[in-house]
C-alpha atoms as a PDB file:
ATOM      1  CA  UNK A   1       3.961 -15.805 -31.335  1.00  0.00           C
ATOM      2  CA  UNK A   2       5.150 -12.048 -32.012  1.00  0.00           C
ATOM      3  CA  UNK A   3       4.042  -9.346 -29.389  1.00  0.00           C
ATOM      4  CA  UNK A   4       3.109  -6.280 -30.461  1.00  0.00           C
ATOM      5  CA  UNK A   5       2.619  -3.514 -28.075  1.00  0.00           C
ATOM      6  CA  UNK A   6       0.213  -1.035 -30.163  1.00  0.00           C
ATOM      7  CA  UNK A   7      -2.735   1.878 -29.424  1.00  0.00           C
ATOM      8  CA  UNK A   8      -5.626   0.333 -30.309  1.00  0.00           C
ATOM      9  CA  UNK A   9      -9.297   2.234 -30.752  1.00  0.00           C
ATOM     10  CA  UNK A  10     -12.442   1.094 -29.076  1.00  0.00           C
ATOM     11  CA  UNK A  11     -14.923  -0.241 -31.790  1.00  0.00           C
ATOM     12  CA  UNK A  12     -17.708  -0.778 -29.422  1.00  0.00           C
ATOM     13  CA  UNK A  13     -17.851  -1.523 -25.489  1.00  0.00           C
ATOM     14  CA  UNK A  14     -21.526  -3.042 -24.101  1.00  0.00           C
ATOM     15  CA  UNK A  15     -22.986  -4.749 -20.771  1.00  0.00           C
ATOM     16  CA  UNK A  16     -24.435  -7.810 -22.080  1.00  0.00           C
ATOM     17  CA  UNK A  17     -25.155  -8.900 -18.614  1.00  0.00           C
ATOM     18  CA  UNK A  18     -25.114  -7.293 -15.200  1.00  0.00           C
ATOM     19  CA  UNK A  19     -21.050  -6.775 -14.768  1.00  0.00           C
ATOM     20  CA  UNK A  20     -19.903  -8.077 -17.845  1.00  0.00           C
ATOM     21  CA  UNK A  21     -19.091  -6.211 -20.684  1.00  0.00           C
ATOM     22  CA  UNK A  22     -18.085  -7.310 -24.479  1.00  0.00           C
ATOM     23  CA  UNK A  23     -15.328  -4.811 -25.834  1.00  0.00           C
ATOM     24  CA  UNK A  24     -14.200  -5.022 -29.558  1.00  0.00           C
ATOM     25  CA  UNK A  25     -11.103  -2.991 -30.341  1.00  0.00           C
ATOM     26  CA  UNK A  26      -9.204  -2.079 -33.506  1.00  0.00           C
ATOM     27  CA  UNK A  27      -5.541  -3.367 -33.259  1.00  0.00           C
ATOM     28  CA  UNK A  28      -4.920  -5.436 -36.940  1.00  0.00           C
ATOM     29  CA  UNK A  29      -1.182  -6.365 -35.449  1.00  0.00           C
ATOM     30  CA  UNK A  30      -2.705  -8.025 -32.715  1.00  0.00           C
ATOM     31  CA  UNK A  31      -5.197  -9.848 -34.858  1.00  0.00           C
ATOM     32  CA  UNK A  32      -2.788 -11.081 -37.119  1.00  0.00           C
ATOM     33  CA  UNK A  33      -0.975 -13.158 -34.739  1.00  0.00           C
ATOM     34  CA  UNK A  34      -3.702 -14.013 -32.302  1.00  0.00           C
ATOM     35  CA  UNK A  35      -5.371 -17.834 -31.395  1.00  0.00           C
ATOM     36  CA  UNK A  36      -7.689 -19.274 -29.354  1.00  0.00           C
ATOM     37  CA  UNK A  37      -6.493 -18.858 -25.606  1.00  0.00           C
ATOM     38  CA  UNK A  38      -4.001 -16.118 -25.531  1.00  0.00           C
ATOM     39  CA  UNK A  39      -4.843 -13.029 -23.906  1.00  0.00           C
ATOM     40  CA  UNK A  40      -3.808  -9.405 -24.085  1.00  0.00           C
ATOM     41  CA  UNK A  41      -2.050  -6.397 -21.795  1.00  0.00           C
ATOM     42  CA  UNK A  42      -4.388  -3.365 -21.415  1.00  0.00           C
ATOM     43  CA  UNK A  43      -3.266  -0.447 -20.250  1.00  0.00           C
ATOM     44  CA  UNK A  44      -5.638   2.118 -18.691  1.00  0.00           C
ATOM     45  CA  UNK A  45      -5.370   6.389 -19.395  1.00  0.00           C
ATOM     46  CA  UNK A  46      -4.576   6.707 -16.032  1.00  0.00           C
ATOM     47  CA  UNK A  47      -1.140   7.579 -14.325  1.00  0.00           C
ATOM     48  CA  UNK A  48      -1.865   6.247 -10.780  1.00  0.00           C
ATOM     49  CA  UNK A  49      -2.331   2.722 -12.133  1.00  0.00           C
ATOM     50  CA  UNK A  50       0.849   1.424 -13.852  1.00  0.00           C
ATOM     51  CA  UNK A  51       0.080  -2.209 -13.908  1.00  0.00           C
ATOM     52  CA  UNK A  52      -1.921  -3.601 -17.145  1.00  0.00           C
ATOM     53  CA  UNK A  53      -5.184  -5.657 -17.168  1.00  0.00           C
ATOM     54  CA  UNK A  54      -4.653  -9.337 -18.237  1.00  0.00           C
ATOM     55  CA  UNK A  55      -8.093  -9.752 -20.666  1.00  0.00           C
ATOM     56  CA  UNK A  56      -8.643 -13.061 -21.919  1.00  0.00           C
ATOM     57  CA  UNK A  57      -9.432 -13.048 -25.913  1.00  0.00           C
ATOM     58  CA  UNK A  58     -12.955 -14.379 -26.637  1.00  0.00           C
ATOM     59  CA  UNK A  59     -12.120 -13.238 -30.503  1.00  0.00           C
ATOM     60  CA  UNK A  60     -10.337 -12.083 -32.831  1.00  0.00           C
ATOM     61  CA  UNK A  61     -10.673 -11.453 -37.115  1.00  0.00           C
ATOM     62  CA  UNK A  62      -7.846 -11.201 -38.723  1.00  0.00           C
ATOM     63  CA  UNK A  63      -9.268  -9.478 -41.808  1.00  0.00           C
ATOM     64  CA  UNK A  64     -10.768  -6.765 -40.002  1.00  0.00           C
ATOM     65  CA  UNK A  65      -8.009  -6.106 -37.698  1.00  0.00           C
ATOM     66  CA  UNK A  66     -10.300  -6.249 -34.540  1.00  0.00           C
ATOM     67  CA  UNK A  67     -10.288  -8.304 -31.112  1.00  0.00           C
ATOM     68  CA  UNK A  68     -13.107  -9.298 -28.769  1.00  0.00           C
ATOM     69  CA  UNK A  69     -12.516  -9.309 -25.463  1.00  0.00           C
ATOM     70  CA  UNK A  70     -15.701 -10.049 -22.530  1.00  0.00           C
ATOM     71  CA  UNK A  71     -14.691  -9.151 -19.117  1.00  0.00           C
ATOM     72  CA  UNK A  72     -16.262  -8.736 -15.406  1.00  0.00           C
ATOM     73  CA  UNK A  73     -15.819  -6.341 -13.467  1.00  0.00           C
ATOM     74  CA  UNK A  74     -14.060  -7.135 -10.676  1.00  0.00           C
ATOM     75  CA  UNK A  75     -15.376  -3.997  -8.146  1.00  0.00           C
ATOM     76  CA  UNK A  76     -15.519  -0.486  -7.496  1.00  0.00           C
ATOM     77  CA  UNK A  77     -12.840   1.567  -8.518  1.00  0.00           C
ATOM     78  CA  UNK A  78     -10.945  -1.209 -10.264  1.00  0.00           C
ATOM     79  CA  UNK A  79      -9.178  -0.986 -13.665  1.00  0.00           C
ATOM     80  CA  UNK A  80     -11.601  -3.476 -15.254  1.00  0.00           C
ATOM     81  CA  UNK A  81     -14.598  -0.954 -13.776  1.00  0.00           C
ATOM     82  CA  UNK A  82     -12.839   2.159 -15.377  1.00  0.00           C
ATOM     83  CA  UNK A  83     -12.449   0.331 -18.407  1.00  0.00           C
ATOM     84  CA  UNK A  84     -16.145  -0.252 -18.311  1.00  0.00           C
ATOM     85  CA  UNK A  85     -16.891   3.444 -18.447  1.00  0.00           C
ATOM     86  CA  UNK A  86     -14.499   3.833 -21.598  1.00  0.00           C
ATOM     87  CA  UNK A  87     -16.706   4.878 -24.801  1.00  0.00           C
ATOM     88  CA  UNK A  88     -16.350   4.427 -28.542  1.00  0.00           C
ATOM     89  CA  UNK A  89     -13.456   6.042 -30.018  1.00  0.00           C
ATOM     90  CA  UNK A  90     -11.175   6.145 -26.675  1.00  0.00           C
ATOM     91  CA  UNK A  91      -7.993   4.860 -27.008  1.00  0.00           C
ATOM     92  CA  UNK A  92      -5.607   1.953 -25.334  1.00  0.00           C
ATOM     93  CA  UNK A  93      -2.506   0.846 -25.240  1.00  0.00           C
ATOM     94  CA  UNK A  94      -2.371  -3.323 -25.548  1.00  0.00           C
ATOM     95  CA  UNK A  95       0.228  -6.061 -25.622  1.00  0.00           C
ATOM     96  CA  UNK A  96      -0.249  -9.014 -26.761  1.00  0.00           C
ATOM     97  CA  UNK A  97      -0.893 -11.520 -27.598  1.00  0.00           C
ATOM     98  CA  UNK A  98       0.547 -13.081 -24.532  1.00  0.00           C
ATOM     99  CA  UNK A  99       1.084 -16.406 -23.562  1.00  0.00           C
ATOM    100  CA  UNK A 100       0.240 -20.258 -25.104  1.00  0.00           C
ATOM    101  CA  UNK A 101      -3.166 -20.971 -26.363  1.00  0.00           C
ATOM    102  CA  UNK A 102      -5.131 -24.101 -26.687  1.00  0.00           C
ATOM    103  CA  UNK A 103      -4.212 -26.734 -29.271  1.00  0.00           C
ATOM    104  CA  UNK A 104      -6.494 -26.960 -32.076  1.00  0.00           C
ATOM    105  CA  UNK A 105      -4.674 -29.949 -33.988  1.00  0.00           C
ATOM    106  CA  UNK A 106      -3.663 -33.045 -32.936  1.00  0.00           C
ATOM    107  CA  UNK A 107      -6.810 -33.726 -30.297  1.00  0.00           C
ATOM    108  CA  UNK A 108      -8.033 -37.144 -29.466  1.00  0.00           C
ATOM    109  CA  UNK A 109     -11.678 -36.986 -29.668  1.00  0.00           C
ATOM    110  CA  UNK A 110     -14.470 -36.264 -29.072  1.00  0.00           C
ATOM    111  CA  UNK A 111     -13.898 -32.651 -27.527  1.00  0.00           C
ATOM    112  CA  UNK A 112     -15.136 -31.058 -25.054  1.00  0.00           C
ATOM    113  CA  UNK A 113     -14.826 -27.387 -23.915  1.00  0.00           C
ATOM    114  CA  UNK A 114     -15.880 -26.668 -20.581  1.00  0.00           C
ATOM    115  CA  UNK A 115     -15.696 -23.274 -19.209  1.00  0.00           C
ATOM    116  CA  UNK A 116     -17.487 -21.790 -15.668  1.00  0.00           C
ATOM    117  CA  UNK A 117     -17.896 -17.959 -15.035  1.00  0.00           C
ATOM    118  CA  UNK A 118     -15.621 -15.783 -16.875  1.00  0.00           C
ATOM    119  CA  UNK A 119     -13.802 -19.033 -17.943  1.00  0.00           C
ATOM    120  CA  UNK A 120     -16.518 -18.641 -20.742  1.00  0.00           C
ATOM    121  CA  UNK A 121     -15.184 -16.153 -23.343  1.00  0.00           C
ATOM    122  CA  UNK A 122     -11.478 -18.333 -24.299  1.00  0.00           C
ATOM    123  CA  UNK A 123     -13.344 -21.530 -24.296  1.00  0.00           C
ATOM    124  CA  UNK A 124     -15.890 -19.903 -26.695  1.00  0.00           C
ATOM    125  CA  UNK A 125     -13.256 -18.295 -28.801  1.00  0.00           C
ATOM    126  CA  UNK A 126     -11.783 -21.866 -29.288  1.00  0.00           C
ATOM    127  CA  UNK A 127     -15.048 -23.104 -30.706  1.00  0.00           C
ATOM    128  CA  UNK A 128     -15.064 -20.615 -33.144  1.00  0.00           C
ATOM    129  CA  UNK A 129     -11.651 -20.298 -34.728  1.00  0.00           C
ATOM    130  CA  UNK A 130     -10.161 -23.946 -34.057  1.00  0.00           C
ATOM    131  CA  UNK A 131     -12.501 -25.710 -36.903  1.00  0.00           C
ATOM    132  CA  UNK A 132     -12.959 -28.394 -34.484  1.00  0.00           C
ATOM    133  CA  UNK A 133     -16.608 -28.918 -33.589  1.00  0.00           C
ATOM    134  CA  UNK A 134     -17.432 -30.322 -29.762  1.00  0.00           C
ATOM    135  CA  UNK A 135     -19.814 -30.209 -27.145  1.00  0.00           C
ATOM    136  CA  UNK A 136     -20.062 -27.772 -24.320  1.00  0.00           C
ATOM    137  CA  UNK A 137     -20.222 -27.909 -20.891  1.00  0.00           C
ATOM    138  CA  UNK A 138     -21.227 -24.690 -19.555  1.00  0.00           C
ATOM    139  CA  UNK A 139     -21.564 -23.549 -16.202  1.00  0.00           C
ATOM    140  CA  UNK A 140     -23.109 -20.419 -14.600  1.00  0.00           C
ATOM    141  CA  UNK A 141     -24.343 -19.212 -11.196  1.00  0.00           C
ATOM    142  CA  UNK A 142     -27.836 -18.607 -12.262  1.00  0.00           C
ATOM    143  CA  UNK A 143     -29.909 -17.729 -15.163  1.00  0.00           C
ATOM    144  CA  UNK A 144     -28.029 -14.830 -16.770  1.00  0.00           C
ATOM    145  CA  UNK A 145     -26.684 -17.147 -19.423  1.00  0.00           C
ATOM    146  CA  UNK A 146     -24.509 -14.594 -20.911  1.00  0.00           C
ATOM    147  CA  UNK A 147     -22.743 -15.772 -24.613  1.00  0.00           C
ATOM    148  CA  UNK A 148     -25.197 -18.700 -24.797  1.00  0.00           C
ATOM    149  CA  UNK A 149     -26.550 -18.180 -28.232  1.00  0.00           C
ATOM    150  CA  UNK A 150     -23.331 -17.914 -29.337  1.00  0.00           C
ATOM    151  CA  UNK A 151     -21.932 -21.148 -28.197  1.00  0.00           C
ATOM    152  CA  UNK A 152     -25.346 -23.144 -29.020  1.00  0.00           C
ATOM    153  CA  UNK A 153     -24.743 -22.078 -32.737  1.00  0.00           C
ATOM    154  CA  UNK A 154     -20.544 -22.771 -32.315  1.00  0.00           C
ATOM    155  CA  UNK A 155     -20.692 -26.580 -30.960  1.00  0.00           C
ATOM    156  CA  UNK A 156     -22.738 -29.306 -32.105  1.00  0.00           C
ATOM    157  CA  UNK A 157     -24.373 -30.017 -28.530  1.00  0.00           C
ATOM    158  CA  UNK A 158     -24.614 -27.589 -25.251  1.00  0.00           C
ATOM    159  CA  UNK A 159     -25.004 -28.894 -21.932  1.00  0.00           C
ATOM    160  CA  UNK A 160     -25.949 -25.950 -19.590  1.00  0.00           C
ATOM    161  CA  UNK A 161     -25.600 -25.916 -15.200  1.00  0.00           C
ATOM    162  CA  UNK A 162     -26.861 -23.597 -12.773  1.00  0.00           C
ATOM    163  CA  UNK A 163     -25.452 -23.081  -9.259  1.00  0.00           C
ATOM    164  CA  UNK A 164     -29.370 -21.997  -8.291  1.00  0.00           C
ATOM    165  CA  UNK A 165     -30.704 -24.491 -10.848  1.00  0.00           C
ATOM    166  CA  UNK A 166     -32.542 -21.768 -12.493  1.00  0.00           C
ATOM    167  CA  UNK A 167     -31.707 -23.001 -15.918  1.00  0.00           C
ATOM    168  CA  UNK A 168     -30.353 -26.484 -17.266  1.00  0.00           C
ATOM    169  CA  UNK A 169     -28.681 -28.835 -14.852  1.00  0.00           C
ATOM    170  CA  UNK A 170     -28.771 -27.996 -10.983  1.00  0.00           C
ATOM    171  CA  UNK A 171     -25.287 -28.468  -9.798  1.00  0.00           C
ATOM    172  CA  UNK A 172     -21.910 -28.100 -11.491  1.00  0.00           C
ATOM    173  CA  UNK A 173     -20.074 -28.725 -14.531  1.00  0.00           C
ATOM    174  CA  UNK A 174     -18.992 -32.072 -13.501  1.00  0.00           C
ATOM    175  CA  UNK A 175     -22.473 -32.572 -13.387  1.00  0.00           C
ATOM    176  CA  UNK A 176     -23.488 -31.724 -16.591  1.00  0.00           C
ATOM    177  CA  UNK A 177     -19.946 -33.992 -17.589  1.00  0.00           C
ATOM    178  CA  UNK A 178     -21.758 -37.009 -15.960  1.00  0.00           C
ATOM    179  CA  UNK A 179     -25.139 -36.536 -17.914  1.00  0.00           C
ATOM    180  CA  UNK A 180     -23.514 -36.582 -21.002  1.00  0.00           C
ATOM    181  CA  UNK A 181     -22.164 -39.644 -19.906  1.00  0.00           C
ATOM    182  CA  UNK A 182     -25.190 -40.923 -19.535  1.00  0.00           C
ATOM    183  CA  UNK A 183     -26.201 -40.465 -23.051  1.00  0.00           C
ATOM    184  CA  UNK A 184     -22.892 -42.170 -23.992  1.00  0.00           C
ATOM    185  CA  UNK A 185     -20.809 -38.961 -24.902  1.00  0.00           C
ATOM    186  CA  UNK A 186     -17.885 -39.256 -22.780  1.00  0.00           C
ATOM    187  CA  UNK A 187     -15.465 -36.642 -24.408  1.00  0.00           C
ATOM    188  CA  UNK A 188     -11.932 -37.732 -25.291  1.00  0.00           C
ATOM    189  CA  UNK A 189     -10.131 -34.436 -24.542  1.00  0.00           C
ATOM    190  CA  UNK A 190     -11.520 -31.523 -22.563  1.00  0.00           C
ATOM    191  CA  UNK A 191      -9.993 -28.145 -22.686  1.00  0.00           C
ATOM    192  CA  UNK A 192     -11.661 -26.117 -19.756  1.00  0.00           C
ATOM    193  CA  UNK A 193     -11.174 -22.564 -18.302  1.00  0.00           C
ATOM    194  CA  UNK A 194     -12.987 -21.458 -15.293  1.00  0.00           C
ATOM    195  CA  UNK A 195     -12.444 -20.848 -11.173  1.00  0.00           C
ATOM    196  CA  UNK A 196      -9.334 -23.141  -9.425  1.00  0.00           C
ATOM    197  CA  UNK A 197     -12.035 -25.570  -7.943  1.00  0.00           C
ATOM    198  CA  UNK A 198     -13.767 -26.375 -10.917  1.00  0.00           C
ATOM    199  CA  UNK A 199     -10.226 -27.151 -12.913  1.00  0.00           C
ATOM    200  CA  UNK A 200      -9.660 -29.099  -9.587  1.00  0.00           C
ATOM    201  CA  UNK A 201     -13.054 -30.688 -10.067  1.00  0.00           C
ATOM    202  CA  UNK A 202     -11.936 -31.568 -13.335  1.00  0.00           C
ATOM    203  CA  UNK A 203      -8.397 -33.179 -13.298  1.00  0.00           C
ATOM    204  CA  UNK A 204      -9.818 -35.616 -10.579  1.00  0.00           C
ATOM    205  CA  UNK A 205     -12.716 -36.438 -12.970  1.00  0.00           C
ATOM    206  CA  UNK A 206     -10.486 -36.611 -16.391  1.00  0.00           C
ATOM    207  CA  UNK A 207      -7.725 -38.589 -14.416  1.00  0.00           C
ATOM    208  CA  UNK A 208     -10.397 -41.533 -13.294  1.00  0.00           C
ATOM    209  CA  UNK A 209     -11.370 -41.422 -17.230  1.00  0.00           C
ATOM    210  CA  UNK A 210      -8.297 -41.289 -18.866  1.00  0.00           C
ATOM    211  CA  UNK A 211      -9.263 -38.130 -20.578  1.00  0.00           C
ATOM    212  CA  UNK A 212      -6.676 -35.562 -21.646  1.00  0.00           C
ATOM    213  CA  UNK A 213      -7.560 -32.201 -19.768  1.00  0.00           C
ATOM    214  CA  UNK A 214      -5.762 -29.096 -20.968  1.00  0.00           C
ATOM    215  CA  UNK A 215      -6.498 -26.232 -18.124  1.00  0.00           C
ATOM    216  CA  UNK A 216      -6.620 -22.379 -18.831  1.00  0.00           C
ATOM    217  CA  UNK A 217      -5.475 -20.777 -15.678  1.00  0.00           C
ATOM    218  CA  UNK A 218      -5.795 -17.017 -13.975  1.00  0.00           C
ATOM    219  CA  UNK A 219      -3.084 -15.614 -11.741  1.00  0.00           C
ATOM    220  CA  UNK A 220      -2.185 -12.071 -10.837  1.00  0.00           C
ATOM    221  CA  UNK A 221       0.012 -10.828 -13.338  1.00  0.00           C
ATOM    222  CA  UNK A 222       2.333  -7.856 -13.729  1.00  0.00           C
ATOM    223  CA  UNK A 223       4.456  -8.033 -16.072  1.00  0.00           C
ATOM    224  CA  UNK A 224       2.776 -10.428 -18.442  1.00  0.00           C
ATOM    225  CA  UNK A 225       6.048 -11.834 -20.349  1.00  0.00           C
ATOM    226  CA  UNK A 226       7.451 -14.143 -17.469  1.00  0.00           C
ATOM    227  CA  UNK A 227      10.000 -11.460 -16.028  1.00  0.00           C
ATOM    228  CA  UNK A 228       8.496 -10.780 -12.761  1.00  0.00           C
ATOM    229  CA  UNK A 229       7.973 -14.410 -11.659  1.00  0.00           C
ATOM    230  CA  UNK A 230       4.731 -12.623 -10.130  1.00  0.00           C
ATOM    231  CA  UNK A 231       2.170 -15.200 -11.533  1.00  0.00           C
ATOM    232  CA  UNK A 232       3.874 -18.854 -11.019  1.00  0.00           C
ATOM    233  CA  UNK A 233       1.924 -21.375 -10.153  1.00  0.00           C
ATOM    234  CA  UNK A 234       2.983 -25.064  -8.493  1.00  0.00           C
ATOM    235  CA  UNK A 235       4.385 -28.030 -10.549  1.00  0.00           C
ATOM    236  CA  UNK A 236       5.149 -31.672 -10.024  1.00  0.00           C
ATOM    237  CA  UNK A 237       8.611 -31.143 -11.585  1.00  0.00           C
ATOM    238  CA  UNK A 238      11.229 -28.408 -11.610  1.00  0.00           C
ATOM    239  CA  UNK A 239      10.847 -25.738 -13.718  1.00  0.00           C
ATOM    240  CA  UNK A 240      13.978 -25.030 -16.013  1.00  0.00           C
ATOM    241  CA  UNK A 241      13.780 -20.874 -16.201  1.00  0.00           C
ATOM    242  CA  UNK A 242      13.616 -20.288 -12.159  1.00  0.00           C
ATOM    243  CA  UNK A 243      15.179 -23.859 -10.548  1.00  0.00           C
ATOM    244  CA  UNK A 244      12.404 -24.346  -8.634  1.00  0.00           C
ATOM    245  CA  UNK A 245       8.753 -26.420  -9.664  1.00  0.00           C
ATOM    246  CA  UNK A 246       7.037 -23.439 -10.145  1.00  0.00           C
ATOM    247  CA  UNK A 247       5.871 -22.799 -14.410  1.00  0.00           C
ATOM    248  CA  UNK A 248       4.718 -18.826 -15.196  1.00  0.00           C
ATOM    249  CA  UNK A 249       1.263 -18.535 -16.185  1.00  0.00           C
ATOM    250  CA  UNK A 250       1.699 -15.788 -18.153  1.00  0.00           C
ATOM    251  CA  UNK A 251       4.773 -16.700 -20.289  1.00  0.00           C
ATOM    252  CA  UNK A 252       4.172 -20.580 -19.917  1.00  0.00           C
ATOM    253  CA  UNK A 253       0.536 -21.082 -19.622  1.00  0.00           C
ATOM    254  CA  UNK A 254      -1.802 -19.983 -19.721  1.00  0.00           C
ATOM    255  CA  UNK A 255      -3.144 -22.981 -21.228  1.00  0.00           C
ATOM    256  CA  UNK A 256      -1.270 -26.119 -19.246  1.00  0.00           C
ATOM    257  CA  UNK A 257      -1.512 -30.066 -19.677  1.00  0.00           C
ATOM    258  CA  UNK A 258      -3.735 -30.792 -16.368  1.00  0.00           C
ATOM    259  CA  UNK A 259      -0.438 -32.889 -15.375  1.00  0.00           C
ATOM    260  CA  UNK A 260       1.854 -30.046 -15.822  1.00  0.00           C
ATOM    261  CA  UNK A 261       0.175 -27.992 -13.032  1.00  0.00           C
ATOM    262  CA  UNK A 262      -0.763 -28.391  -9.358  1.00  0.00           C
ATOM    263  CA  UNK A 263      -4.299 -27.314  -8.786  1.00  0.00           C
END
């Protein structure tokens, strides 16, 4: 994919649940070249913090030039809570997009997407632009079921888990993964994004199955284009670029085959 590094204008920027904000910016370059699972640089106005923000697309239109991008914030005085505070009409620089996204073609079905947290936004992206319909597997720590509408009108069935068990399933996604086998709708291919444990969770269960798992993963990042070998992640087998089994999230994820990774 081409990367673009481009000033882009906040469209709109609004907490749609305690800590987590949805952000739409103007950046048609970006837009163009974006899919389902990529993420983007952002740069913050601010001279003491050179590093960018990795952001995770949730969306992107093509036509109007725009990307969506739902974030938490991870803390006081952090980038992503000075991002927060950004208004309308505030400018950023971005590059992107970044990295491999998931497959849309080529899947053996059914599909499921499975995402936990702020694994939610790619996963829901996917549903959107692949033109691949699936269930979901969603899971959250309580009831603030944050993009829910949105993926209950995206996929053709949504299975919902609660840490607290405040809403849907009490437990976790694998979980709500066994109910639907219960009901005789054991997915074919899952492509999941979420916390290190529950990807864990999940190669164990998709490995038992014989289900083909692609994994979205989060490391620190610097660079973002697989220079500064600051995001790698373990592998089973040697990596070609750095001689050693280590793969870069950034430049060679961050969407992996569950086999390619070590979780």
């Amino acid at each position: 994919m081409a990367q673009y590094e481009k000033t882009a204008e906040i469209l709109s920027l609004s907490e749609i649940c305690p800590g987590i904000f949805d952000l739409v910016l103007k950046a048609p370059a970006l837009a163009g070249t974006a899919a389902p699972g990529q993420f983007v640089n952002v740069y913050l106005n601010d001279s003491s913090r050179l590093l960018p923000r990795p952001l995770s697309l949730c969306g992107f239109d093509a036509a109007a030039g725009t990307l969506r991008i739902v974030f938490r914030v991870t803390g006081k005085g952090t980038g992503t809570e000075l991002l927060s505070a950004m208004q309308p009409g505030e400018k950023l620089k971005v590059l992107g997009p970044l990295g491999n996204g998931f497959p849309t073609e080529g899947l053996q079905g059914p599909v499921c997407v499975v995402g936990g947290g702020i694994g939610l936004p790619p996963v829901l992206g996917w549903l959107q632009h692949s033109g691949v319909k699936g269930t979901a597997v969603l899971g959250y720590r309580d009831s603030r079921t944050f993009l829910l509408p949105e993926f209950q009108q995206a996929a053709d069935e949504v299975c919902v888990v609660t840490d607290d068990g405040s809403t849907g399933i009490h437990g976790t996604v694998i979980d709500g993964l066994l109910a639907l086998e219960q009901e005789g709708k054991r997915p074919g291919t899952i492509l999941a994004c979420g916390p290190k444990p529950m990807l864990k969770a999940l190669k164990e269960y998709a490995e038992k199955r014989g289900i083909v798992l692609w994994v979205s993963m989060e490391e620190r990042m610097a660079c973002g284009v697989g220079v500064c070998l600051g995001c790698v992640t373990p592998t089973p087998e040697t990596d070609a670029h750095s001689n050693v089994n280590n793969k870069r999230v950034c430049k060679d994820g961050p969407v992996f085959r569950a086999e390619e990774v070590i979780l």
